[in-house]
N, C-alpha and C. Protein backbone atom coordinates (compact mmCIF):
# COMPACT_ATOMS: atom_id res chain seq x y z
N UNK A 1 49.45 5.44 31.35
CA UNK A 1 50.15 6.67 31.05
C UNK A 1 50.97 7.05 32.28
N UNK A 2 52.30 7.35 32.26
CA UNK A 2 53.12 7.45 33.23
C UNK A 2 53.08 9.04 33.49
N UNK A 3 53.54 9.52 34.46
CA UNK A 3 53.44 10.95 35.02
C UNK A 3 54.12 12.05 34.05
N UNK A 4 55.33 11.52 33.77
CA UNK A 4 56.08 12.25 32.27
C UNK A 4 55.05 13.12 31.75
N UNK A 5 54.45 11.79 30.93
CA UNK A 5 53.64 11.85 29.26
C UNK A 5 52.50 12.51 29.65
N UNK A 6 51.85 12.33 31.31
CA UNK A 6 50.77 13.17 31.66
C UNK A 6 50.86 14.81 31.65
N UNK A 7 51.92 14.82 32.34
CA UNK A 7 52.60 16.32 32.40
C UNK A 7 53.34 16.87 31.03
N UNK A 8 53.52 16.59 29.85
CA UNK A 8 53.39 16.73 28.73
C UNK A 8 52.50 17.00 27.86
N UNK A 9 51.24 15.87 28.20
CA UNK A 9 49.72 16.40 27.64
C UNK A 9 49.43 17.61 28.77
N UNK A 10 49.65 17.62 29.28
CA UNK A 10 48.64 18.78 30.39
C UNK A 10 48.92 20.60 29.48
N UNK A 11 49.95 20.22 28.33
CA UNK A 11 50.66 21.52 28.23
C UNK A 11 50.05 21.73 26.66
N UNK A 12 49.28 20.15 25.85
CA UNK A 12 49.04 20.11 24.95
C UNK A 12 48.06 20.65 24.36
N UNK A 13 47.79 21.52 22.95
CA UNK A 13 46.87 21.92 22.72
C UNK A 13 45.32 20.85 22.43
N UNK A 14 43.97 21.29 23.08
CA UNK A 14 43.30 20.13 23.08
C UNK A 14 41.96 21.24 22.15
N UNK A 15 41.46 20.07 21.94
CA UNK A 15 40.41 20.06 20.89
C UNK A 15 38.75 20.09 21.68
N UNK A 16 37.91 21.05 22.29
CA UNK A 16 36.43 20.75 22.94
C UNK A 16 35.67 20.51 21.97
N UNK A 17 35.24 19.52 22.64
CA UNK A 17 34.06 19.02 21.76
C UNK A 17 32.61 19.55 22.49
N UNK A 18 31.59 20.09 21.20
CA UNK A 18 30.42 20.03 21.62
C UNK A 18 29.38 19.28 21.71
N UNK A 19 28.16 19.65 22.54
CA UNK A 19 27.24 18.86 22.32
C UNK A 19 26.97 18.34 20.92
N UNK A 20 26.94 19.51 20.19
CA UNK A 20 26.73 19.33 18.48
C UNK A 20 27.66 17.98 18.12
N UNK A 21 29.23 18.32 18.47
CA UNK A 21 29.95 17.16 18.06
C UNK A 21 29.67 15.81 18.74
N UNK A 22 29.13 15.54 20.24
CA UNK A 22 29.09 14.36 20.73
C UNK A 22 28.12 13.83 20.16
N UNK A 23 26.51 14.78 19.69
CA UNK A 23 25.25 14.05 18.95
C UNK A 23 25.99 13.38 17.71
N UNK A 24 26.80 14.09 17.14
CA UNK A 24 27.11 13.77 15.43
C UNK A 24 27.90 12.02 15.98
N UNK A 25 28.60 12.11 17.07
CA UNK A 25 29.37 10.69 17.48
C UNK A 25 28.64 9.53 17.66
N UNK A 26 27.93 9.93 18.56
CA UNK A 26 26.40 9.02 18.82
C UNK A 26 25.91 8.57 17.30
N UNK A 27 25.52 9.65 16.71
CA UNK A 27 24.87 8.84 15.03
C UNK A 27 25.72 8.44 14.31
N UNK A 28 26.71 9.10 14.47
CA UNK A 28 28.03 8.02 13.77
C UNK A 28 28.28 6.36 14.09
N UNK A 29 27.97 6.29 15.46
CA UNK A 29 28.56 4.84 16.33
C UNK A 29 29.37 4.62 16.78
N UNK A 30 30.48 6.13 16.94
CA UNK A 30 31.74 6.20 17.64
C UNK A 30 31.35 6.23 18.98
N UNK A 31 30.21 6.25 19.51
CA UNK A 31 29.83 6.12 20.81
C UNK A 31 28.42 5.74 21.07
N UNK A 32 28.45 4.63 21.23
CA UNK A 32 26.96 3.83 21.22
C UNK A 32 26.13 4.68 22.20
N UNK A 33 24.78 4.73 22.05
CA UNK A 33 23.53 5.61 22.36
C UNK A 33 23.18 4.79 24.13
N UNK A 34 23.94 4.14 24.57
CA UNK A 34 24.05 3.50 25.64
C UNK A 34 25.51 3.27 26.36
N UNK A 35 26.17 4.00 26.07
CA UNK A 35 27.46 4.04 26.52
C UNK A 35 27.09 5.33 27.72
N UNK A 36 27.76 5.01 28.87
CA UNK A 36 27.80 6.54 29.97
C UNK A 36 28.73 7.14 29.97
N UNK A 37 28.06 8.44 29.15
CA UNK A 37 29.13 9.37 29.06
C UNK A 37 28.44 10.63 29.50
N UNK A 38 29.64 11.66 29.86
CA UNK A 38 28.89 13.05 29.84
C UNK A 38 30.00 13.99 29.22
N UNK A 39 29.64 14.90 28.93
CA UNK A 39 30.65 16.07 27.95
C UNK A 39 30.34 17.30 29.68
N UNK A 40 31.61 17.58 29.72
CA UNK A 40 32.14 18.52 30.98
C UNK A 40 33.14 19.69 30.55
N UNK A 41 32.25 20.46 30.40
CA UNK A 41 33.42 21.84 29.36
C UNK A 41 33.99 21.17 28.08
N UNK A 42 33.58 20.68 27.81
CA UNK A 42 34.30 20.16 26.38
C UNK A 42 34.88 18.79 26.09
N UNK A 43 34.92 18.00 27.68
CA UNK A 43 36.10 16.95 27.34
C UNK A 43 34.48 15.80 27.88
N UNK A 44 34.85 14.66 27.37
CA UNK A 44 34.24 13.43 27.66
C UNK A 44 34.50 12.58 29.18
N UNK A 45 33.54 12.40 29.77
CA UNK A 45 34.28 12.12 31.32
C UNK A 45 32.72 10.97 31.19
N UNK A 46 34.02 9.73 31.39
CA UNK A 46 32.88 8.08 31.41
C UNK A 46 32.92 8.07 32.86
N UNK A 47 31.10 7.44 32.93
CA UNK A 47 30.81 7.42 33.99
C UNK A 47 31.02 6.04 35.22
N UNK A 48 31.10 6.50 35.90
CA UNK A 48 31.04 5.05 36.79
C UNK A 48 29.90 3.95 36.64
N UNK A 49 30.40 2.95 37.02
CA UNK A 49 29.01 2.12 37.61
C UNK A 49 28.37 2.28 38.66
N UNK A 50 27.36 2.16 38.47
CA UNK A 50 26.23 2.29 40.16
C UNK A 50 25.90 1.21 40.64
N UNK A 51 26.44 1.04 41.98
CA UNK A 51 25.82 0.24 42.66
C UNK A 51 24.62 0.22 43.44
N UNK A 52 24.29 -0.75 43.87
CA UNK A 52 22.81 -0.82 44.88
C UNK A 52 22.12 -0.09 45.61
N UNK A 53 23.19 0.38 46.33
CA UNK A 53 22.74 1.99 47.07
C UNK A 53 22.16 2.94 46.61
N UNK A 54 23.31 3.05 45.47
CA UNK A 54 23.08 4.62 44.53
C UNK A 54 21.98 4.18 44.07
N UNK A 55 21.62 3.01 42.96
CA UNK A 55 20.24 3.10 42.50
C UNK A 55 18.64 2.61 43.65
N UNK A 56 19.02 2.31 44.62
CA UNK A 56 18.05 2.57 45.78
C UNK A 56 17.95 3.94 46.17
N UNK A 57 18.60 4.33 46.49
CA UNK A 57 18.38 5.86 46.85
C UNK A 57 17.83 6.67 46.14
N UNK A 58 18.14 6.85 44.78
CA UNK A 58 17.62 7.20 43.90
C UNK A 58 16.30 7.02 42.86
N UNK A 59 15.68 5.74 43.42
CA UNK A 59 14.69 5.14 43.15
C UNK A 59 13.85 5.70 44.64
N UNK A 60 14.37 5.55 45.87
CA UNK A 60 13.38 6.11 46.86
C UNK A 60 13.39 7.92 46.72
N UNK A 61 14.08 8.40 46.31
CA UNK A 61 13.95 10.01 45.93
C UNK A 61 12.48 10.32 44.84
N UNK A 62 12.96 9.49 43.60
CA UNK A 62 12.16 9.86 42.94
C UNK A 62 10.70 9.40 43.35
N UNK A 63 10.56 8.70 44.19
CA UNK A 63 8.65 8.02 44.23
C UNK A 63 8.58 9.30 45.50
N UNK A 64 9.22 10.21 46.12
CA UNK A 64 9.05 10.74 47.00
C UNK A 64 8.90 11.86 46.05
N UNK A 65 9.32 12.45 45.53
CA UNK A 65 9.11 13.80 44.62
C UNK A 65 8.02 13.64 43.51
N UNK A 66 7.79 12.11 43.27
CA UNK A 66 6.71 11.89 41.91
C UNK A 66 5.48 11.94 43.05
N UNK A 67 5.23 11.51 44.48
CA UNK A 67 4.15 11.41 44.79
C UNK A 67 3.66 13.20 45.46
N UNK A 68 4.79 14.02 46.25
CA UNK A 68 5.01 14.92 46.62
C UNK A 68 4.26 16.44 45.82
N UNK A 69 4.98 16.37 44.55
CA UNK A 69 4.93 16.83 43.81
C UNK A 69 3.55 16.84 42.99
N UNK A 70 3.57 18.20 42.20
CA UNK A 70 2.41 18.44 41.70
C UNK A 70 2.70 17.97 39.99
N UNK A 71 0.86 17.81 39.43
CA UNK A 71 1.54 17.33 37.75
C UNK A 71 2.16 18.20 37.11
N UNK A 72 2.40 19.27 37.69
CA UNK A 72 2.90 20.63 37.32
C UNK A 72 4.43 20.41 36.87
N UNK A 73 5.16 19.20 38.27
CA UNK A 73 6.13 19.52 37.91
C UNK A 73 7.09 17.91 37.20
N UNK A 74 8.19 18.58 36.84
CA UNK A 74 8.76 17.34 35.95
C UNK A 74 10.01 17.02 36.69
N UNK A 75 9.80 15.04 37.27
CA UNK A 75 11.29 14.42 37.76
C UNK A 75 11.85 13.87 36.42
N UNK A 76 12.93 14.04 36.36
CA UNK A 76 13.73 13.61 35.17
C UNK A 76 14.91 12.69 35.74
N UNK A 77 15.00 11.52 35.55
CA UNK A 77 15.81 10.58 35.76
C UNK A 77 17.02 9.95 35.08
N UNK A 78 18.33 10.66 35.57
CA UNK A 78 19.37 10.49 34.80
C UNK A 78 19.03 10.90 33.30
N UNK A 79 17.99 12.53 33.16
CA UNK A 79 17.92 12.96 31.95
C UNK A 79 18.96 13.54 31.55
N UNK A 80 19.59 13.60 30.02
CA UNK A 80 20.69 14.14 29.69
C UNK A 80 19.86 15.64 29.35
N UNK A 81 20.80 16.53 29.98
CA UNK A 81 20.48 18.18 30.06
C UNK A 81 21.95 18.78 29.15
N UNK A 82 21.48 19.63 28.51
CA UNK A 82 22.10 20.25 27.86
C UNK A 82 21.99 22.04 29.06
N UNK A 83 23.71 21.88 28.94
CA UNK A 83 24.01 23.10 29.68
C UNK A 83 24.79 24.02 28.80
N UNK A 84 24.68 24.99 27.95
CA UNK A 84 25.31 25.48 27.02
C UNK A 84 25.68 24.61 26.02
N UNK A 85 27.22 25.27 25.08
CA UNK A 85 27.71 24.73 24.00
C UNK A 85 28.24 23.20 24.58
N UNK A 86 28.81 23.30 25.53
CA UNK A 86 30.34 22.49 25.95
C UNK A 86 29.26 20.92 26.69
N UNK A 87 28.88 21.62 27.59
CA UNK A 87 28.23 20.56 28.59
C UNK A 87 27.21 20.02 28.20
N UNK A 88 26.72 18.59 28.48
CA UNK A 88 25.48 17.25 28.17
C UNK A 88 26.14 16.40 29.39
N UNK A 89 25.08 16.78 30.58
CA UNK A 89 25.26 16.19 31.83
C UNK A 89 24.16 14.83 32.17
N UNK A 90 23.39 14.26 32.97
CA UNK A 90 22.75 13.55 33.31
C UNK A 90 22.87 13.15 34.94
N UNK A 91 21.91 14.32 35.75
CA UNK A 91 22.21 14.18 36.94
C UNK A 91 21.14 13.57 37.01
N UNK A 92 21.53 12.02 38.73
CA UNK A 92 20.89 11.63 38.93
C UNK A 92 18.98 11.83 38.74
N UNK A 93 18.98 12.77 39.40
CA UNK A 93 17.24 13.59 39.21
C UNK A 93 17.37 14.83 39.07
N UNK A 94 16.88 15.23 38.21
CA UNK A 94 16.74 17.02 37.39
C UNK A 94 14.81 16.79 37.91
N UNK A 95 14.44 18.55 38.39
CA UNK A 95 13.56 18.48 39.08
C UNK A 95 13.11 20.10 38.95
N UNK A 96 11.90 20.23 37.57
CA UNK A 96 11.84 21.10 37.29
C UNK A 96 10.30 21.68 36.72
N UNK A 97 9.95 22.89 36.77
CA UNK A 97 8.22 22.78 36.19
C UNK A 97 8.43 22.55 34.84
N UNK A 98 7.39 21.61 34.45
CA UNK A 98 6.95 21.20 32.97
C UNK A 98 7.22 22.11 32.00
N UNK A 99 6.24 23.36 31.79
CA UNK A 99 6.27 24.46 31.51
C UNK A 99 7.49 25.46 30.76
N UNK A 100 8.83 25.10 31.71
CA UNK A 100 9.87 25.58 31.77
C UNK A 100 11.04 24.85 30.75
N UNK A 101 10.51 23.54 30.26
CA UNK A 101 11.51 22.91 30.12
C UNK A 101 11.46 23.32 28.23
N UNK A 102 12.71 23.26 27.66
CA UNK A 102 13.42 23.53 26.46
C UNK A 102 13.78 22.57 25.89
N UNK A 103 13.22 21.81 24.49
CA UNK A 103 14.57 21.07 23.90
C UNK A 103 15.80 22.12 22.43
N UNK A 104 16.78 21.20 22.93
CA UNK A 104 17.78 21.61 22.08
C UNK A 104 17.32 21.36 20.92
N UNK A 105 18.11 21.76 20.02
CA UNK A 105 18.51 21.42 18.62
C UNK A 105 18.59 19.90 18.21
N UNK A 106 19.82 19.31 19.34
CA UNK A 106 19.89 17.92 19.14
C UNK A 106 19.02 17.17 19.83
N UNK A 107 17.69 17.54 20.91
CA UNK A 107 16.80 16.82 21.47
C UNK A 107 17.41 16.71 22.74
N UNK A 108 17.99 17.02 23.33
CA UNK A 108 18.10 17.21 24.73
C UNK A 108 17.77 18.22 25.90
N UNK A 109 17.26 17.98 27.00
CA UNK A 109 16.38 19.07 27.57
C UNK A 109 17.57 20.17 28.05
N UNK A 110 17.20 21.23 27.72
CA UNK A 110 17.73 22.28 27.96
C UNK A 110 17.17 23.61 29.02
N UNK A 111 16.75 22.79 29.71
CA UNK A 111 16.02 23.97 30.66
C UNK A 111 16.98 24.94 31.32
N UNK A 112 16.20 26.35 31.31
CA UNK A 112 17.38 27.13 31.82
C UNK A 112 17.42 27.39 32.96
N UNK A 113 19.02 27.18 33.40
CA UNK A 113 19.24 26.64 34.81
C UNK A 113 18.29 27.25 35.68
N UNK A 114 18.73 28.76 35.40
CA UNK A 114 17.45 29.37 36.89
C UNK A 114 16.42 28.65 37.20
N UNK A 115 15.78 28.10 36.07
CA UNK A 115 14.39 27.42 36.26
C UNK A 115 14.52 26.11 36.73
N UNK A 116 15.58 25.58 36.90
CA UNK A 116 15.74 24.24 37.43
C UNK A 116 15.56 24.19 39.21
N UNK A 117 14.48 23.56 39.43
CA UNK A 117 14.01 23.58 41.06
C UNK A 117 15.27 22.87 41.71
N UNK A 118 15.73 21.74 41.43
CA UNK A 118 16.63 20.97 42.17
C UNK A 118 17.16 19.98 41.14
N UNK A 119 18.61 20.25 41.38
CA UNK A 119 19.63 19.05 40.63
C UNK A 119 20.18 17.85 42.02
N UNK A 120 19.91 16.90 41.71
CA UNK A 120 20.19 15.63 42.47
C UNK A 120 21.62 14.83 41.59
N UNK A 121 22.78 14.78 42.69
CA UNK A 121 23.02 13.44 42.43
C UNK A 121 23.35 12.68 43.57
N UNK A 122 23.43 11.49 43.60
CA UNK A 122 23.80 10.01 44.25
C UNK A 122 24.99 9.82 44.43
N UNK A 123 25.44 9.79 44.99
CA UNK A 123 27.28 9.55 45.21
C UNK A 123 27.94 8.38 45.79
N UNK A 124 28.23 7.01 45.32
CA UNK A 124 29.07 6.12 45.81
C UNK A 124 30.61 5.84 45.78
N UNK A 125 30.23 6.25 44.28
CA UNK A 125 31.83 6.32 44.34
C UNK A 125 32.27 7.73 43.42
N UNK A 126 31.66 8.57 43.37
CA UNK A 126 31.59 9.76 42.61
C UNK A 126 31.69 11.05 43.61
N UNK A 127 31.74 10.75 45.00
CA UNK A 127 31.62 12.07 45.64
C UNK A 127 32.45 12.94 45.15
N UNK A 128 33.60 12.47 45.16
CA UNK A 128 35.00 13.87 44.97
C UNK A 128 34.58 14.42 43.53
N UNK A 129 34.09 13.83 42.82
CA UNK A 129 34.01 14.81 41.03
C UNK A 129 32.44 15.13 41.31
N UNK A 130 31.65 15.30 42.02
CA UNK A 130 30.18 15.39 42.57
C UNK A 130 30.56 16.61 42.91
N UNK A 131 31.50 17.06 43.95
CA UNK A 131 31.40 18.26 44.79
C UNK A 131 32.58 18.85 44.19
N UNK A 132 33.42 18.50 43.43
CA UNK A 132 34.03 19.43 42.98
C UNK A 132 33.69 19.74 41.51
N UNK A 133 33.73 18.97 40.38
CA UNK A 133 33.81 19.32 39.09
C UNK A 133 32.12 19.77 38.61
N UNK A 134 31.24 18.63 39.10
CA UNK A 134 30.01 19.07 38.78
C UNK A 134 29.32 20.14 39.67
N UNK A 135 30.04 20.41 40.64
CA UNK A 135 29.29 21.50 41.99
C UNK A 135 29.81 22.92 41.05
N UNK A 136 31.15 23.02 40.39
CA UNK A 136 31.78 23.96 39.50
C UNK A 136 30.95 24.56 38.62
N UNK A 137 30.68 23.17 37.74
CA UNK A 137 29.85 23.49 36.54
C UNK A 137 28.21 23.43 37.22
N UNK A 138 27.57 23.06 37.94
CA UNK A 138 26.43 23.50 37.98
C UNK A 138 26.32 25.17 38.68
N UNK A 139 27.30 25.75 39.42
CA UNK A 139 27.27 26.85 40.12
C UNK A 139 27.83 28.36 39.01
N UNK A 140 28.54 27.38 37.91
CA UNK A 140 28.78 28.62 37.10
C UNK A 140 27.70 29.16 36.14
N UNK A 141 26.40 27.98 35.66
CA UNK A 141 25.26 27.95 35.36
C UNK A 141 24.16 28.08 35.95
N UNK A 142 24.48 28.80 37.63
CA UNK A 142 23.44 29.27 38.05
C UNK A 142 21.89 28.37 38.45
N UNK A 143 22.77 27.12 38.91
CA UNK A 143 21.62 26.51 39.02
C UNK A 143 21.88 26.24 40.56
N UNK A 144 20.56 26.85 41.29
CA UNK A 144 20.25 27.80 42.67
C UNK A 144 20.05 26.29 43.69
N UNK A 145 19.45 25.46 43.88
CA UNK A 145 19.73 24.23 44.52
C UNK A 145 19.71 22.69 44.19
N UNK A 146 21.26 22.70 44.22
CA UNK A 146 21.61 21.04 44.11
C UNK A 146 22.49 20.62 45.53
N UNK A 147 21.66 18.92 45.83
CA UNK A 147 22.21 18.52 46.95
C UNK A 147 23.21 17.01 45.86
N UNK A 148 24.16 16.44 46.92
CA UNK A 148 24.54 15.57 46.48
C UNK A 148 24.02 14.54 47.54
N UNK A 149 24.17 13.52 47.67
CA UNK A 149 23.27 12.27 48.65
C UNK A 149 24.66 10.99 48.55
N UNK A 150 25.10 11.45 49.64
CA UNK A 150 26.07 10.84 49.66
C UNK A 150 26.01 9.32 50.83
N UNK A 151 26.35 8.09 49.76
CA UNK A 151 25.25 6.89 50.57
C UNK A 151 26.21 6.35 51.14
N UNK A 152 27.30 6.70 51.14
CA UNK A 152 28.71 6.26 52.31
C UNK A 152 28.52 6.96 53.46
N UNK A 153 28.43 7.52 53.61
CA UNK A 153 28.50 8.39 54.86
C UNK A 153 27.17 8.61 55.44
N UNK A 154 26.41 8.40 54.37
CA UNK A 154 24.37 8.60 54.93
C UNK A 154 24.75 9.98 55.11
N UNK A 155 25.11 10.91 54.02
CA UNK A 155 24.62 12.46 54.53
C UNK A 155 24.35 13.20 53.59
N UNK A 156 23.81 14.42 52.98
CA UNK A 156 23.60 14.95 51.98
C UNK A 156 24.10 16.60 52.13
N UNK A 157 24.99 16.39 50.87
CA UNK A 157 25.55 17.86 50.62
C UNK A 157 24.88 19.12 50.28
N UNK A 158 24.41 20.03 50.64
CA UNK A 158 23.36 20.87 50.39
C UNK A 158 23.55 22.20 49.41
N UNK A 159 23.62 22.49 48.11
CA UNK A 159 24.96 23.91 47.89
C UNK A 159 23.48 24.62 47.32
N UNK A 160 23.97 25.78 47.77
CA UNK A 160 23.21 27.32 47.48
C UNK A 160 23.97 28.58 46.84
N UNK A 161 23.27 29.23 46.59
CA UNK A 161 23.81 30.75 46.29
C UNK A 161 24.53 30.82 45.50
N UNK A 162 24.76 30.06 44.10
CA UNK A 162 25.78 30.33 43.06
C UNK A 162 26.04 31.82 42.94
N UNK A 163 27.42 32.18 42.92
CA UNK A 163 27.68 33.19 42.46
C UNK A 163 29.33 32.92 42.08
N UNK A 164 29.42 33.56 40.92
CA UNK A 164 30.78 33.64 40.56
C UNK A 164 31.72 32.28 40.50
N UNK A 165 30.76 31.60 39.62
CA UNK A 165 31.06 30.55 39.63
C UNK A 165 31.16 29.27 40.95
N UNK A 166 30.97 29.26 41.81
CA UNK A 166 30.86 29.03 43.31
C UNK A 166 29.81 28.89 44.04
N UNK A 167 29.19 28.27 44.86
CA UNK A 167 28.29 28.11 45.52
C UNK A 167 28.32 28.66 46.75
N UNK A 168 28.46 29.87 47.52
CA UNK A 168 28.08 30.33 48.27
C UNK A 168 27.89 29.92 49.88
N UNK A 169 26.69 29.11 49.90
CA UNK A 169 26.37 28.16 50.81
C UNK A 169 26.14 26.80 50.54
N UNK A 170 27.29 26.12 51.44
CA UNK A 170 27.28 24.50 51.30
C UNK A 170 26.83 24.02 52.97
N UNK A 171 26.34 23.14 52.89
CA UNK A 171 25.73 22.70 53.88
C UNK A 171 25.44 21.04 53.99
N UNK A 172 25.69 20.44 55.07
CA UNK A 172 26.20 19.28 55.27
C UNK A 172 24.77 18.77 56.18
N UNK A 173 23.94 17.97 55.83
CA UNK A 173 22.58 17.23 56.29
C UNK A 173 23.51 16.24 56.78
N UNK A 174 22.99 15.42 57.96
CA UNK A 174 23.10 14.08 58.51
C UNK A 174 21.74 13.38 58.03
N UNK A 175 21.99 11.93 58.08
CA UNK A 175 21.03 11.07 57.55
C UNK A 175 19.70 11.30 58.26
N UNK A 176 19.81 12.16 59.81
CA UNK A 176 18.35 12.01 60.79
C UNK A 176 17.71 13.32 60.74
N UNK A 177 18.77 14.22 60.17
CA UNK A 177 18.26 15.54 60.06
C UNK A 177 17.20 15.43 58.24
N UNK A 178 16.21 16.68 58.48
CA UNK A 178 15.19 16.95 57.15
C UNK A 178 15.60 17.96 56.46
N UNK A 179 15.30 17.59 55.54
CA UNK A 179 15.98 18.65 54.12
C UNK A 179 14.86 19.07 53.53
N UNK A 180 14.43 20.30 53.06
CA UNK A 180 13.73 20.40 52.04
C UNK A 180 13.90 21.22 51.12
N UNK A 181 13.44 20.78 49.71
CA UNK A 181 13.73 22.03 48.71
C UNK A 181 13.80 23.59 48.57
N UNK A 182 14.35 24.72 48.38
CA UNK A 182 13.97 25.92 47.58
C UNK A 182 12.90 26.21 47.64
N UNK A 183 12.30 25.44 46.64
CA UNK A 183 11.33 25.89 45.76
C UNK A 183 10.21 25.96 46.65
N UNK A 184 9.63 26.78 46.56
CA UNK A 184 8.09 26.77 46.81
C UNK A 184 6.98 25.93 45.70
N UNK A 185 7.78 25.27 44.55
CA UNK A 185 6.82 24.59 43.95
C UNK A 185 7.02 23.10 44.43
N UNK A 186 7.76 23.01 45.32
CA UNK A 186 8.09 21.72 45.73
C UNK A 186 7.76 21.68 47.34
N UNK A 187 6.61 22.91 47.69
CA UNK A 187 6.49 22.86 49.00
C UNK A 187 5.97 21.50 49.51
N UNK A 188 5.82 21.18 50.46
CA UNK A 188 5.42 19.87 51.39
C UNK A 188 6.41 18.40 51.05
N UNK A 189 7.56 18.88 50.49
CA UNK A 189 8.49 17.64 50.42
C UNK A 189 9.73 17.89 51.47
N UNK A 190 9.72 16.67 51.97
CA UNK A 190 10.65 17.03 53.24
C UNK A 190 11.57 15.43 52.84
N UNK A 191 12.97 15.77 53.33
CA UNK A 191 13.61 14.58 52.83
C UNK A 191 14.16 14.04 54.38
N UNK A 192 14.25 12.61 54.47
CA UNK A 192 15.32 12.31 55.91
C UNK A 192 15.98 11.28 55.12
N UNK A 193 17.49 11.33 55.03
CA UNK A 193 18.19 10.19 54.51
C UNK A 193 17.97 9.16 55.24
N UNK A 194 17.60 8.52 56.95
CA UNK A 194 17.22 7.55 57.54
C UNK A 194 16.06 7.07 56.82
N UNK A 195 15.08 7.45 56.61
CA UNK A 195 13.65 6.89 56.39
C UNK A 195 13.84 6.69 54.71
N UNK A 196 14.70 6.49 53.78
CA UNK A 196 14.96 6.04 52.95
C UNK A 196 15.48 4.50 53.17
N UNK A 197 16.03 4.45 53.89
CA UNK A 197 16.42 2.59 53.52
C UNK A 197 15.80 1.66 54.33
């Protein structure tokens, strides 16, 4: 698509699709039940591939929060979350009490954001739509701490204080410095991006 025809659609009336409509696609077969996708305000945004890093990192997160953690609470791994009408996300690790968690209509967990202890994602080649599009949409839904883990740089993005759509406080970890959750239900977990690889 050349810049023209882009700047032409940009002006075009568009059609959001909901969760409701992406489940009905899925059982249709217009989008196989293994295809990576996520619905982002309405529009379909395919996901990258992950490489080695991303799924190392993310494999050493979760045995650190599954062992950390109490049976109380629930790691969810690249679970698809239903965030309102528009949004069906799948962040790396969703990290939340058992207790708390909701399914939708169409079977997807719907926990409400407040109650979400920590949203994780992995970033290789996703940083720039990590910290901007999904930092957007997780901060306008009020979900109080998500880091991103960014495995290029060995550092982790830290965002707090949603308000007004916006995150408030962002904060930049180095790989030697310790991170730890919010939550007090996640007390005694301490993260160092070094002692991961």
């Amino acid at each position: 698509m050349n810049a023209h025809t882009r700047h032409l659609l940009d002006d075009a009336p568009r059609r959001l699709l909901s969760v409701a409509d992406l489940d009905r696609m899925i059982q249709a077969g217009i989008i196989s039940d293994d295809e990576n996708v996520e619905l982002i305000d309405g529009e379909l945004i395919v996901m990258a591939a992950k490489k080695f890093s991303h799924e190392f990192v993310k494999s050493a997160l979760v045995r650190l929060f599954n062992r950390a953690g109490s049976d109380d609470i629930f790691v969810g791994i690249e679970a698809s979350l239903r965030l309102g009408t528009h949004n069906l996300v799948e962040p790396d690790i969703l990290v939340c009490r058992r207790d708390r968690i909701v399914i939708s209509p169409e079977g997807y967990i719907a926990v409400p954001p407040r109650d979400i202890l920590l949203l994780v994602e992995v970033a290789d080649s996703t940083l720039r739509k990590d910290r901007n599009l999904k930092a957007r949409l997780y901060a306008r839904h009020s979900v109080p701490d998500y880091w991103i883990v960014d495995t290029n740089a060995r550092r982790i993005w830290r965002h707090r204080a949603p308000e007004a759509g916006r995150y408030g406080q962002v904060e930049k970890i180095e790989a030697g410095e310790a991170i730890t959750p919010d939550s007090g239900d996640l007390a005694g977990i301490s993260v160092r991006l070094a002692d991961l690889s």
